[in-house]
N, C-alpha and C. Protein backbone atom coordinates (compact mmCIF):
# COMPACT_ATOMS: atom_id res chain seq x y z
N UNK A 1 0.84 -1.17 0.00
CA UNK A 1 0.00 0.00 0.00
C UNK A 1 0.89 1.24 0.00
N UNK A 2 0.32 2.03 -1.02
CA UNK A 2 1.33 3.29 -1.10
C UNK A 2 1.05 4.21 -0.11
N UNK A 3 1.82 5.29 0.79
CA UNK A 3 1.05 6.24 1.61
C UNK A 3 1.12 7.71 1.02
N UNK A 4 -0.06 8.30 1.13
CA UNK A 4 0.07 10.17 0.06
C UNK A 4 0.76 11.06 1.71
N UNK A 5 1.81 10.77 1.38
CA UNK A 5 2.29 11.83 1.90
C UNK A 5 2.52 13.67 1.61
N UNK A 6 1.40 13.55 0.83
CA UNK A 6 1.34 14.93 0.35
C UNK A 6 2.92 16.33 0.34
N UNK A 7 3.89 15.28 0.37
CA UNK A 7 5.14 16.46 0.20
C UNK A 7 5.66 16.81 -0.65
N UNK A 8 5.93 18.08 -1.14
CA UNK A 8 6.18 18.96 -1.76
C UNK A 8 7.55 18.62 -2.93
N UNK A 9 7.34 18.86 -4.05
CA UNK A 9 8.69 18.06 -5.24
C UNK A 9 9.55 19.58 -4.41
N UNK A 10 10.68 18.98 -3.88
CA UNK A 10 11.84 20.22 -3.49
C UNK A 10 12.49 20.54 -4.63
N UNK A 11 12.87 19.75 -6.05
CA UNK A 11 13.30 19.99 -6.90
C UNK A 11 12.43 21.23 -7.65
N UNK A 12 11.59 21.50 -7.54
CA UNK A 12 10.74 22.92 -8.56
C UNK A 12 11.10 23.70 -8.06
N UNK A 13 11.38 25.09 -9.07
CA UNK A 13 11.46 26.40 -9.13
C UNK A 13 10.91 27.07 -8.27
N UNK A 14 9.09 26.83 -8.00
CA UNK A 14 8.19 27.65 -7.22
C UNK A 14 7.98 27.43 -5.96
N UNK A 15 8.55 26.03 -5.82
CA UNK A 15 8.64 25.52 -4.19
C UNK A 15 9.77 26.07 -3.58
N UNK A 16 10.79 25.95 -4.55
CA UNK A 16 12.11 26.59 -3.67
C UNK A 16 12.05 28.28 -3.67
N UNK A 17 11.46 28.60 -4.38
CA UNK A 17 11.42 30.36 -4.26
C UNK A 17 10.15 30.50 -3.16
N UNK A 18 9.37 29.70 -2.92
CA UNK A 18 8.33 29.92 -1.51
C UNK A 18 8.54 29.89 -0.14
N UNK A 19 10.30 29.10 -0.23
CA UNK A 19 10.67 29.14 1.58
C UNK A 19 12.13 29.78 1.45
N UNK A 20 12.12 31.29 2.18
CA UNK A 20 13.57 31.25 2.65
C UNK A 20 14.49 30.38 3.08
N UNK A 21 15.44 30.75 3.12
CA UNK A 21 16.74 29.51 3.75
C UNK A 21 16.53 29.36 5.21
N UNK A 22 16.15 30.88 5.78
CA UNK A 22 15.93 30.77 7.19
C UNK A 22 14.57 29.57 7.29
N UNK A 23 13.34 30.17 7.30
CA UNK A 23 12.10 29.41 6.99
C UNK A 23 12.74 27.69 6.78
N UNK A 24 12.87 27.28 5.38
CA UNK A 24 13.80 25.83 5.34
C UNK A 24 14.31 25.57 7.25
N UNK A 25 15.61 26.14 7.07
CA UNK A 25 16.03 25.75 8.41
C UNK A 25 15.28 25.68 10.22
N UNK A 26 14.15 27.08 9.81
CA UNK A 26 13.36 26.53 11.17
C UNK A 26 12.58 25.64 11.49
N UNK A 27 12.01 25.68 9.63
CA UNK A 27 11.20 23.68 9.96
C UNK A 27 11.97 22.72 10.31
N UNK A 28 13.25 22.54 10.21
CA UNK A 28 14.09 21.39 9.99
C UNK A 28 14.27 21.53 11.81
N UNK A 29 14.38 22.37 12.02
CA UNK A 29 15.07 22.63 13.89
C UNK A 29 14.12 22.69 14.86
N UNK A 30 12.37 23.86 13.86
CA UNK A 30 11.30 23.00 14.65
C UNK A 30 10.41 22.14 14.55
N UNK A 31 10.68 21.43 13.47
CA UNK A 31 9.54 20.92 12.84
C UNK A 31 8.02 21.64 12.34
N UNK A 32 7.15 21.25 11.75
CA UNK A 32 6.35 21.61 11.58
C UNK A 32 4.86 21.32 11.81
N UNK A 33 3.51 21.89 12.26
CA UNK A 33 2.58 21.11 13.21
C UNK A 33 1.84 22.48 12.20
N UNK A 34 0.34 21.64 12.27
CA UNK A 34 -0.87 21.89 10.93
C UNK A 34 -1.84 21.66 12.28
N UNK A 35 -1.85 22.42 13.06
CA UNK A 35 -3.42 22.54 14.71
C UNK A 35 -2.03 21.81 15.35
N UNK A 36 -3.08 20.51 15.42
CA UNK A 36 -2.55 19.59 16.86
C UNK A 36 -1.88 18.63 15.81
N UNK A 37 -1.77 18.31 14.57
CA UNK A 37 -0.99 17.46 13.94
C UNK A 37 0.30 17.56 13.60
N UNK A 38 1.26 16.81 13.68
CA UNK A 38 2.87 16.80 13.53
C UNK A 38 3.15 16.44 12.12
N UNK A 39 3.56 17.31 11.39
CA UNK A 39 3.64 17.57 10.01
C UNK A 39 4.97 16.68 9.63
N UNK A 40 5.85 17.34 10.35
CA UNK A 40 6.99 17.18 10.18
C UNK A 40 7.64 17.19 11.88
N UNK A 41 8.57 16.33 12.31
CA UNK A 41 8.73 16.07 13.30
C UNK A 41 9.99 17.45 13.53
N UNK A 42 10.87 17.79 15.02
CA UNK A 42 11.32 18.88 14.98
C UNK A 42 12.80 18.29 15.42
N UNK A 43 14.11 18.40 14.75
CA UNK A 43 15.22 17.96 14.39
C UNK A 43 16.40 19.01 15.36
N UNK A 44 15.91 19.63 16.39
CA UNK A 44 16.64 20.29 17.20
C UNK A 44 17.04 19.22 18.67
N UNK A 45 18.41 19.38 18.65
CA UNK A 45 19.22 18.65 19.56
C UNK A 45 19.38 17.11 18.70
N UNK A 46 19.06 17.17 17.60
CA UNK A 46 19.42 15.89 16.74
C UNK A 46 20.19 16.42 15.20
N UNK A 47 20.09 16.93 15.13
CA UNK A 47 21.34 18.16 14.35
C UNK A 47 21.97 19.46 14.92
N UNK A 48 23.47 19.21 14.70
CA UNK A 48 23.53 20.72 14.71
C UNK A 48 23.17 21.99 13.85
N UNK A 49 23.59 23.01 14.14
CA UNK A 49 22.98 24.78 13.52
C UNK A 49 23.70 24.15 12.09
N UNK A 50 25.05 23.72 11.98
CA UNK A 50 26.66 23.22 11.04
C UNK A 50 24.87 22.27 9.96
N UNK A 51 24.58 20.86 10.56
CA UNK A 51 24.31 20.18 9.89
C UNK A 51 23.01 20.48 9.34
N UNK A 52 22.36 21.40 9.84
CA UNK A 52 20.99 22.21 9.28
C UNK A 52 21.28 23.15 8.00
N UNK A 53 22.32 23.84 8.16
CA UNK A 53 22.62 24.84 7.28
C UNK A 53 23.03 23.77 6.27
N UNK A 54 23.51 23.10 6.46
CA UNK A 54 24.50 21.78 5.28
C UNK A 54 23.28 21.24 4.64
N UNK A 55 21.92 21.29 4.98
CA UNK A 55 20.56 20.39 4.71
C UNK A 55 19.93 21.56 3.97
N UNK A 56 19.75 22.40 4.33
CA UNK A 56 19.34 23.49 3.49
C UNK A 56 19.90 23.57 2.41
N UNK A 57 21.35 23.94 2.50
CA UNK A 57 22.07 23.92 1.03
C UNK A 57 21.93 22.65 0.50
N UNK A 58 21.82 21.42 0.41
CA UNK A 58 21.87 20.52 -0.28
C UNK A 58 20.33 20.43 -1.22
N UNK A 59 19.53 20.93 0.09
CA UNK A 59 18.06 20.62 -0.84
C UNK A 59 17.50 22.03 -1.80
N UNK A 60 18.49 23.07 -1.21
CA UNK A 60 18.84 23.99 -2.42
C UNK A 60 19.16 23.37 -3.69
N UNK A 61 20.22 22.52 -3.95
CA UNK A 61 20.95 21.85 -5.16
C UNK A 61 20.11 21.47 -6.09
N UNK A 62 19.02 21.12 -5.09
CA UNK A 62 18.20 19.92 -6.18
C UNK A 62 17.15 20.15 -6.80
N UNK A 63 17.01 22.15 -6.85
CA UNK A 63 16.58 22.82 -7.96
C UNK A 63 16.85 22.34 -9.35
N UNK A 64 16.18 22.17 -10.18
CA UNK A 64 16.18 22.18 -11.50
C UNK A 64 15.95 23.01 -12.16
């Protein structure tokens, strides 16, 4: 069974021009929550500031 994880192609033009680098990096450090639902879980004290910024730029790259 497939699951719709409804997430976003990071590779497009219009997705990557819709989140700053900052924005990118605060979801990644706080995750992200839609009410009471956990969107995206929050990656602070399980990365450093070093390996967040390194995650941002990479999923920068993968603009097309």
């Amino acid at each position: 069974m497939k699951a719709n994880l409804q997430a976003k192609c990071l590779s497009r033009p219009k997705v990557q021009s819709s989140v700053t680098d900052a924005q990118a990096a605060g979801a990644i450090k706080d995750g992200i929550k839609e009410g009471s639902k956990t969107k995206m879980p929050a990656f602070a004290g399980k990365m450093s500031a070093g390996e967040i910024k390194a995650l941002v730029a990479y999923v920068r790259s993968l603009k097309k």
